[in-house]
Protein backbone atom coordinates (compact mmCIF):
# COMPACT_ATOMS: atom_id res chain seq x y z
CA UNK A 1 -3.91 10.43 2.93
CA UNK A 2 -6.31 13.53 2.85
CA UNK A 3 -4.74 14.49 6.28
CA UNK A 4 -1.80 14.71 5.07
CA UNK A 5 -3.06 16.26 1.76
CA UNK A 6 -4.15 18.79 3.85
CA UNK A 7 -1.13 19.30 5.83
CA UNK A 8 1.30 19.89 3.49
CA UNK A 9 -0.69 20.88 0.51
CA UNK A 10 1.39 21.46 -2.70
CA UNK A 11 4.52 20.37 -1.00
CA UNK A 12 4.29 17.18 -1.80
CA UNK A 13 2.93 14.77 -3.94
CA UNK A 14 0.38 11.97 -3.49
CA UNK A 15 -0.41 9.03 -5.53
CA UNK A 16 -2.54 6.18 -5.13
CA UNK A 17 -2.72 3.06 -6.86
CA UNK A 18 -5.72 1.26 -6.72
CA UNK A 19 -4.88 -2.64 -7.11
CA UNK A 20 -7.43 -6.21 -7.11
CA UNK A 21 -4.29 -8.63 -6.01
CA UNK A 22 -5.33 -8.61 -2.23
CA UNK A 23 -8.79 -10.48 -1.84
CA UNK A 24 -9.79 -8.79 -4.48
CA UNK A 25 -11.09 -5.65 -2.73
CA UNK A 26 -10.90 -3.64 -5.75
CA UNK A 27 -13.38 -5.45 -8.19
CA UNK A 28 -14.64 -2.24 -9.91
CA UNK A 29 -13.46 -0.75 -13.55
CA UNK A 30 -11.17 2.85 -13.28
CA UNK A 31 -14.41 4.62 -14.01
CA UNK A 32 -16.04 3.36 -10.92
CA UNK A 33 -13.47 3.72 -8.73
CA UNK A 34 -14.18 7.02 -7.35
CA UNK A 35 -17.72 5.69 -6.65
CA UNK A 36 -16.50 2.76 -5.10
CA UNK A 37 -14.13 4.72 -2.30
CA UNK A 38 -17.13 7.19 -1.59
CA UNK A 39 -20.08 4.35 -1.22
CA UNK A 40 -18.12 1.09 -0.30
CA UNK A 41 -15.06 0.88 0.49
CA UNK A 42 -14.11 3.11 2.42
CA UNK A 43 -17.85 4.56 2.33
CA UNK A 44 -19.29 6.87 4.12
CA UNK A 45 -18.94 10.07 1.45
CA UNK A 46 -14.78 9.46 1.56
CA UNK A 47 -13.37 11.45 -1.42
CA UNK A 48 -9.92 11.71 -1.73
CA UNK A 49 -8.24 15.54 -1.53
CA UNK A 50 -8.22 16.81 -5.34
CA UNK A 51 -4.56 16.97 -5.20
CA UNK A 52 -4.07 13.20 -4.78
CA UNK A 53 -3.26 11.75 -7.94
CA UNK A 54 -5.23 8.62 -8.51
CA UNK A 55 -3.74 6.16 -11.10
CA UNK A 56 -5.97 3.10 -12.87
CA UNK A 57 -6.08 -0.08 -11.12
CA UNK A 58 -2.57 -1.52 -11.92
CA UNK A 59 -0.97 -4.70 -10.47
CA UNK A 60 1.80 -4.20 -7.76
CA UNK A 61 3.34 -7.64 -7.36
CA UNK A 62 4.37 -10.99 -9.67
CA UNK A 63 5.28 -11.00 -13.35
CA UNK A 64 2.65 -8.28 -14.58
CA UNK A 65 3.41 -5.91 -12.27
CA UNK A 66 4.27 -2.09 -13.19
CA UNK A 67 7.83 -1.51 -13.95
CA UNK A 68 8.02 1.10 -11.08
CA UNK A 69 6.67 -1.13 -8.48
CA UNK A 70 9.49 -3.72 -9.77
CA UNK A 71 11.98 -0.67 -9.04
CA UNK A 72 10.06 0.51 -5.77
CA UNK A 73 10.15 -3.32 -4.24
CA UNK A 74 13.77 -4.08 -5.36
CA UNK A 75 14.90 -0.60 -3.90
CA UNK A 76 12.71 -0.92 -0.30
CA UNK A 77 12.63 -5.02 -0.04
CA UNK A 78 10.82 -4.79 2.84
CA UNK A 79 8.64 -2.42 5.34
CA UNK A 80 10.70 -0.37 8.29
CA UNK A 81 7.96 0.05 10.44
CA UNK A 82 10.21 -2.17 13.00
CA UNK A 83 9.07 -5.31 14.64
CA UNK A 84 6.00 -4.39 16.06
CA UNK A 85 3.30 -7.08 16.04
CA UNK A 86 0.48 -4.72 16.25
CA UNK A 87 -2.37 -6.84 15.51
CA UNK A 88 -1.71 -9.20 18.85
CA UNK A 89 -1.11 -12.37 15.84
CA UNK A 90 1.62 -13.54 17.59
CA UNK A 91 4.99 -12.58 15.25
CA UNK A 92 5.27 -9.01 13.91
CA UNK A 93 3.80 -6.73 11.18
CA UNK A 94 6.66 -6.75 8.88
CA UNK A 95 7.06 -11.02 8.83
CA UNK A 96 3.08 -10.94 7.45
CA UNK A 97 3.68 -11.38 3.63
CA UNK A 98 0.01 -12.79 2.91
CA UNK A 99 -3.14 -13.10 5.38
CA UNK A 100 -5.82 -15.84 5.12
CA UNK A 101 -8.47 -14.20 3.38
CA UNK A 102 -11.42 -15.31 0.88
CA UNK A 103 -9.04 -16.77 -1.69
CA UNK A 104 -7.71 -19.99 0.46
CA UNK A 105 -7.41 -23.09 0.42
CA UNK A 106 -7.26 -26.58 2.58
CA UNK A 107 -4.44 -28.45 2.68
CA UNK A 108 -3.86 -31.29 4.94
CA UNK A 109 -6.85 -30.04 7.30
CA UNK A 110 -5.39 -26.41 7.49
CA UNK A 111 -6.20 -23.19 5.93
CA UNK A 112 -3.28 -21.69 3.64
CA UNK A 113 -3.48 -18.49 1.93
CA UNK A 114 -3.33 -18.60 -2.38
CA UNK A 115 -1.47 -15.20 -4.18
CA UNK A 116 -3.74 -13.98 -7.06
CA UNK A 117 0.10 -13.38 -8.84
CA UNK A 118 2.86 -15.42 -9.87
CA UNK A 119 5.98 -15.30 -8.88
CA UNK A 120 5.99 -14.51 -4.68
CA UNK A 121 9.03 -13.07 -3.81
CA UNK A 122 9.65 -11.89 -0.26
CA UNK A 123 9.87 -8.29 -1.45
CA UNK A 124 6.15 -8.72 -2.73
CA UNK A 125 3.78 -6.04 -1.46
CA UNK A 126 1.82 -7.93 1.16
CA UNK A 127 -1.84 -5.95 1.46
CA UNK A 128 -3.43 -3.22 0.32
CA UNK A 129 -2.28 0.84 1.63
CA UNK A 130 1.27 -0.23 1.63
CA UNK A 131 3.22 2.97 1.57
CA UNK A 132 6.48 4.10 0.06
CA UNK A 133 7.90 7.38 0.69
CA UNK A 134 9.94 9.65 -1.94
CA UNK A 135 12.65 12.42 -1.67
CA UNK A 136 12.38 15.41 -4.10
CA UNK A 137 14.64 13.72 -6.19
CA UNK A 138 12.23 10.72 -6.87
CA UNK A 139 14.06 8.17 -4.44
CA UNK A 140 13.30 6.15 -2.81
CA UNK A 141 13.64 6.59 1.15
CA UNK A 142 11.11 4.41 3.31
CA UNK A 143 8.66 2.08 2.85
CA UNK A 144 5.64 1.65 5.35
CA UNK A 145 3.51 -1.81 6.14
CA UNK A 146 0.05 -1.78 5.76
CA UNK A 147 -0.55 -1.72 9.33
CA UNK A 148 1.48 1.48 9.37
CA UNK A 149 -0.39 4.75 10.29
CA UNK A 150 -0.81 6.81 7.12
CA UNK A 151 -0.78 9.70 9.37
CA UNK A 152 2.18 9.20 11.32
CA UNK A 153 4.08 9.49 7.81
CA UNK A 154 4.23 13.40 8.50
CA UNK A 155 6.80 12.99 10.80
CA UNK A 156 9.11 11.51 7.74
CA UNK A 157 7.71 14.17 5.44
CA UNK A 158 8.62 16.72 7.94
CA UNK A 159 12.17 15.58 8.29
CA UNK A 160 12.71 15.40 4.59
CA UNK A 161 11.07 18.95 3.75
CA UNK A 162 13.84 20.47 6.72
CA UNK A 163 16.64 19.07 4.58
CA UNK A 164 15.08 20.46 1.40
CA UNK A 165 14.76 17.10 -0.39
């Protein structure tokens, strides 16, 4: 995201939304959140561009989840990366709603993946750095898997700023 911070500077606006429903990766309070991207996760003295907007940890998926990621999953049901299966798992990116991960379980002898929310719908935001992408009228226009190179996004932003969305 800072690359593309960078790129197109006050052009356009980005905002994260830091969420604990996927393996719960985000186990920190909002006012150790900036710590936590700089130290842990991603580490390594990451700070994100001061003209990202970084909301509080909020939840993105089942029956407490913001209002605008209701709207945002009802309008883009589903990633349009295409069919690539970039992670050589055998079936593509965009089928993957949830990945085995610390919270499973065994049933029958096999490992099954548990949702930290209630309901899963098929629209659901599957993993963390999901990305949805906005004209300059606040729609809507494409929504990106996880697996989805944030920086490949300019290409969209490009095309949108030509139109003058």
């Amino acid at each position: 995201m800072n690359r593309l911070a960078e790129k197109f500077g006050s052009r356009v606006e980005i905002i994260g939304f830091p969420c604990n429903q996927f393996g719960e990766q985000t186990n920190v309070n909002n006012d150790e959140f900036l710590n936590f991207l700089k130290y842990v996760r991603p580490g390594k003295g990451f700070e994100p561009r001061e003209s990202i907007t970084l909301c509080e940890k909020t939840d993105v998926n089942g029956a407490d989840a913001a209002p605008v990621f209701t709207w945002m999953r009802e309008a883009l049901r589903f990633p349009s990366d295409g069919m690539a299966d970039t992670q050589s798992r055998g079936f593509p990116d965009d089928d993957v709603l949830i990945l085995p991960h610390e919270s499973t379980v065994k049933v029958e002898g096999r490992t099954r993946s548990v949702a930290a929310w209630s309901p899963v719908r098929r629209s659901d935001i599957a993993w963390n750095f999901e990305k949805f992408l906005f004209d300059a009228r606040g729609q809507p226009v494409r929504r990106f898997s996880r697996f989805y190179d944030t920086n490949e996004i300019a290409t969209d932003l490009d095309a949108l700023l030509a139109q003058g969305d």
